[in-house]
C-alpha atoms as a PDB file:
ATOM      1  CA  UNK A   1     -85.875  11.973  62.191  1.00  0.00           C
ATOM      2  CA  UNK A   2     -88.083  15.095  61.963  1.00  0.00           C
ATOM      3  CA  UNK A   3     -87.816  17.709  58.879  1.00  0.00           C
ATOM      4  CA  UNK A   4     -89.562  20.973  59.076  1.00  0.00           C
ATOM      5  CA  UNK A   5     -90.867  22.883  55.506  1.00  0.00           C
ATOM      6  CA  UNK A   6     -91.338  26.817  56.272  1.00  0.00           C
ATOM      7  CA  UNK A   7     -93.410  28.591  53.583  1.00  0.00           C
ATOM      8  CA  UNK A   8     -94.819  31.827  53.426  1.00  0.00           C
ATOM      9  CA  UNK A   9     -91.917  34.405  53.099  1.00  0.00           C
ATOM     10  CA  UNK A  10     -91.424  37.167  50.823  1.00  0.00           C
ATOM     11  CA  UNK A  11     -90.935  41.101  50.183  1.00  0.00           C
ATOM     12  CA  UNK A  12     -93.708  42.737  51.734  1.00  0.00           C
ATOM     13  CA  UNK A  13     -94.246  46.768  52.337  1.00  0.00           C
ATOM     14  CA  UNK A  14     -93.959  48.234  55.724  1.00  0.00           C
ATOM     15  CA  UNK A  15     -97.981  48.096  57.251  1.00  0.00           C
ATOM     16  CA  UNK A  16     -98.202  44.778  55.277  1.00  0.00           C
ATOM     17  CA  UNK A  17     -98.739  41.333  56.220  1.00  0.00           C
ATOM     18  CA  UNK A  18     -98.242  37.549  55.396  1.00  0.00           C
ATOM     19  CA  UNK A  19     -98.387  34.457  56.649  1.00  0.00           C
ATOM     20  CA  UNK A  20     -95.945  32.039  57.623  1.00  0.00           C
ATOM     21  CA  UNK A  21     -96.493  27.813  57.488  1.00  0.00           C
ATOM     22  CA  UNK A  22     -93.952  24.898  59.054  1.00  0.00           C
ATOM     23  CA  UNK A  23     -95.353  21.623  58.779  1.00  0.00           C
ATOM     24  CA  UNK A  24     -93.672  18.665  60.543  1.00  0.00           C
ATOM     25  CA  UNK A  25     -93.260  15.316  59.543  1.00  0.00           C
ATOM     26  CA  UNK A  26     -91.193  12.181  59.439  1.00  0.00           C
ATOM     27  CA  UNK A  27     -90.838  10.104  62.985  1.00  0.00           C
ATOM     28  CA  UNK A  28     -92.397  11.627  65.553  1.00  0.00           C
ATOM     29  CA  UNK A  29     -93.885  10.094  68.495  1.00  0.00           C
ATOM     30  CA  UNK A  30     -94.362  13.609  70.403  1.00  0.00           C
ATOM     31  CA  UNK A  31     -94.692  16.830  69.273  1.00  0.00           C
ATOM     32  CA  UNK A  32     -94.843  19.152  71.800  1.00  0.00           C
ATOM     33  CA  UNK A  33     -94.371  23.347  71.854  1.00  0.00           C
ATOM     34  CA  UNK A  34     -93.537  24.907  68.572  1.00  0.00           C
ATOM     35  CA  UNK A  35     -92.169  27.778  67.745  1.00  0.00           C
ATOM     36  CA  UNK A  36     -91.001  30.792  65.268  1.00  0.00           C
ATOM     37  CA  UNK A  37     -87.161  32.446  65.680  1.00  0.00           C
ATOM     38  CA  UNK A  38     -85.618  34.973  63.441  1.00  0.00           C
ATOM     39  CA  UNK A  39     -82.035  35.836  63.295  1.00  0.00           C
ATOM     40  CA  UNK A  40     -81.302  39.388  60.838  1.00  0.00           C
ATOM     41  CA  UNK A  41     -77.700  39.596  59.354  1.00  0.00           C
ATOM     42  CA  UNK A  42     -75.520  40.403  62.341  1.00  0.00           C
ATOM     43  CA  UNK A  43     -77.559  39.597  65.436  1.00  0.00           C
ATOM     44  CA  UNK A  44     -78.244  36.473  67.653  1.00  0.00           C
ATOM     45  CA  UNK A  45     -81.254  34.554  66.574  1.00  0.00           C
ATOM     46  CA  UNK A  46     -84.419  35.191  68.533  1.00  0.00           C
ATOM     47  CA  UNK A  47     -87.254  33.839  70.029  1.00  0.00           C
ATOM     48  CA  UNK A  48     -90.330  35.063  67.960  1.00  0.00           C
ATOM     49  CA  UNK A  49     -93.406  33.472  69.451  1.00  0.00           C
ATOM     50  CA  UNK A  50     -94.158  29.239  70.498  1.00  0.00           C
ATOM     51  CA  UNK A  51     -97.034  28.008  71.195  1.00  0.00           C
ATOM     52  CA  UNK A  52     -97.675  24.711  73.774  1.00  0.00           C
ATOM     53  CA  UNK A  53     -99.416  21.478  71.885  1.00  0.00           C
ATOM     54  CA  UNK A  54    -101.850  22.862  74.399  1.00  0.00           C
ATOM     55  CA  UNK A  55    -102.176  26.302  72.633  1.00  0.00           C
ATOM     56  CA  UNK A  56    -100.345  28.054  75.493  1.00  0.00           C
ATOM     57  CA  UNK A  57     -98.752  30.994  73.444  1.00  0.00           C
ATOM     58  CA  UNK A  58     -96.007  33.215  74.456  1.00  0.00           C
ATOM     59  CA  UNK A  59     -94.904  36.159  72.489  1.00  0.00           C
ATOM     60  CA  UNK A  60     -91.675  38.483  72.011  1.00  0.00           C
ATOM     61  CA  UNK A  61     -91.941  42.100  73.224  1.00  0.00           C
ATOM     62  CA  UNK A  62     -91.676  43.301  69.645  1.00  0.00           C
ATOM     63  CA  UNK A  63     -94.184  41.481  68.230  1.00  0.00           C
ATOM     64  CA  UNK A  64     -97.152  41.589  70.464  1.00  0.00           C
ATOM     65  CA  UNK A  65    -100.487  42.793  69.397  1.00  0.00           C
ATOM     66  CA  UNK A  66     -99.077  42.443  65.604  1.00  0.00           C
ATOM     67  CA  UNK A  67     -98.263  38.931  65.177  1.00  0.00           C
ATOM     68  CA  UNK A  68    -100.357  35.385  66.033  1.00  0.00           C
ATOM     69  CA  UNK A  69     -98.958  32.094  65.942  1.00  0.00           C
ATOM     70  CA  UNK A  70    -101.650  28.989  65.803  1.00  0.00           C
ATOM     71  CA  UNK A  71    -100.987  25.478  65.045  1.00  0.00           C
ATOM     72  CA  UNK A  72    -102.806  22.400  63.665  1.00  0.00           C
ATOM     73  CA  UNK A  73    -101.803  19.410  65.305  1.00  0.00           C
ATOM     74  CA  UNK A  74    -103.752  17.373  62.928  1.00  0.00           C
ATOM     75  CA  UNK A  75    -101.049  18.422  60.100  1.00  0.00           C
ATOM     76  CA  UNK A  76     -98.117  18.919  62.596  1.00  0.00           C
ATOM     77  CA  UNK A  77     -97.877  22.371  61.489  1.00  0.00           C
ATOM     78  CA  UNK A  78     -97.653  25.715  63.061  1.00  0.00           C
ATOM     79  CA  UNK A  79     -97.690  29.065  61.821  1.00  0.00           C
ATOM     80  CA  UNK A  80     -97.205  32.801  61.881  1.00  0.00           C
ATOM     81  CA  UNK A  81     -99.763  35.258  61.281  1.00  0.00           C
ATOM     82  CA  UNK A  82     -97.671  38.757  61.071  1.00  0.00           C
ATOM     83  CA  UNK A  83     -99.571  42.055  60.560  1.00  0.00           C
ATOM     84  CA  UNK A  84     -98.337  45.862  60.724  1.00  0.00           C
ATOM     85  CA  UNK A  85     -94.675  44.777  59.642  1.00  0.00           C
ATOM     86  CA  UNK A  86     -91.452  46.867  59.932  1.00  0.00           C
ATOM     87  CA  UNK A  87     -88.996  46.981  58.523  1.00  0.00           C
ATOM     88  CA  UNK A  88     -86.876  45.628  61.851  1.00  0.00           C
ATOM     89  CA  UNK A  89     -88.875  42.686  61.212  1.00  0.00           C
ATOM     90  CA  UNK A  90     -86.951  41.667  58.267  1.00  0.00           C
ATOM     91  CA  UNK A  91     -84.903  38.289  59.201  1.00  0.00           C
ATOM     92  CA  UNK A  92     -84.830  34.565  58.206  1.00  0.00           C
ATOM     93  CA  UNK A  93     -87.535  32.981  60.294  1.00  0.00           C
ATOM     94  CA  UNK A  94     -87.017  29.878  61.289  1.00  0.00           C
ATOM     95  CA  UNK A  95     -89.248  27.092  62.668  1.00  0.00           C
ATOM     96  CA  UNK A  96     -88.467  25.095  66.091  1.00  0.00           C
ATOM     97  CA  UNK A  97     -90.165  22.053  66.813  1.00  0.00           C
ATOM     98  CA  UNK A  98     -89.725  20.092  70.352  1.00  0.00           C
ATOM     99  CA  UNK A  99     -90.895  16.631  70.296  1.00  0.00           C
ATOM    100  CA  UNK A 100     -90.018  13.687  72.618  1.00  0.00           C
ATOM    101  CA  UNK A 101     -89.050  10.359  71.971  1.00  0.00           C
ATOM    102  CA  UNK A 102     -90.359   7.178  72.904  1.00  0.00           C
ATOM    103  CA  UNK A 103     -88.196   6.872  76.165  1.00  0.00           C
ATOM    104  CA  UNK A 104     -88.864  10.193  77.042  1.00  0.00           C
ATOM    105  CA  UNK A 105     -85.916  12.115  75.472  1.00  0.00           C
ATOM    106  CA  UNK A 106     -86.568  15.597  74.069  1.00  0.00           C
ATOM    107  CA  UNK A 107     -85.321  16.534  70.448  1.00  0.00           C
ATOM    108  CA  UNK A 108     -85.666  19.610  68.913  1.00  0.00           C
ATOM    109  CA  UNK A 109     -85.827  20.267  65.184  1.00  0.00           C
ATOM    110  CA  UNK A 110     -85.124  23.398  62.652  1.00  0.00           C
ATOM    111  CA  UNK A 111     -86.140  24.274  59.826  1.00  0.00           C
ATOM    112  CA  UNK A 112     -83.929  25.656  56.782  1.00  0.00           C
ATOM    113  CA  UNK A 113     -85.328  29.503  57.195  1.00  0.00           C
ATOM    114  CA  UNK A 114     -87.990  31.437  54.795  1.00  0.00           C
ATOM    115  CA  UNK A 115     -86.713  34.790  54.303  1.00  0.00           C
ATOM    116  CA  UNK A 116     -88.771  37.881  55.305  1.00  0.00           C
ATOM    117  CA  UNK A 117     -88.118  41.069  53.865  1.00  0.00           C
ATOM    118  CA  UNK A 118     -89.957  44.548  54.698  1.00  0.00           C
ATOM    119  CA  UNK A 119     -88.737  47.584  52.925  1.00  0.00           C
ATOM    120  CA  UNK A 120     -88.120  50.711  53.903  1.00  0.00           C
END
């Protein structure tokens, strides 16, 4: 079993920035792409930005040119660089990790959610 620690959210003012952290552990025998999702009150959660254990990155619309995810595979941990925030960023971001298992199996794993909040 995998469990997944986000870190890093908080109230921030619109043009501000902070950093998010997810770091992995427990059993894993493959961890492969990892990613960032956010879901505000209301709406379907979405994809954010995931990067490959390659470093293959791939970005929502919304949050190009403002936001960088990275990872350290050495630590099992990814995270979320986020400049220039809106308010329409505010959301619980949650952290997605897709691992495999020893026969070949994918799992995927979430994290509880670290609130974001950018005021208006």
């Amino acid at each position: 079993q995998v469990q997944l620690a986000e870190s890093g959210g908080g109230l921030v003012q619109p043009g501000g920035s902070l950093r998010l952290s997810c770091a992995a552990s427990g059993s894993i025998f493959s961890l492969n792409a990892m990613g960032w999702y956010r879901q505000a009150p209301g709406k379907q959660r979405e994809l954010v930005a995931t990067i490959t254990s390659g470093g293959s990155t791939n970005y929502a619309d919304s949050v190009k040119g403002r936001f960088t995810i990275s990872r350290d595979n050495a630590k099992n941990a990814v995270y979320l660089q986020m400049n220039s925030l809106k308010p329409e960023d505010t959301a619980l971001y949650y952290c997605k990790a897709d691992t495999q298992t020893r026969w070949g199996s994918p799992l995927n794993y979430w994290g509880q959610g670290t609130q974001v909040t950018v005021s208006s």
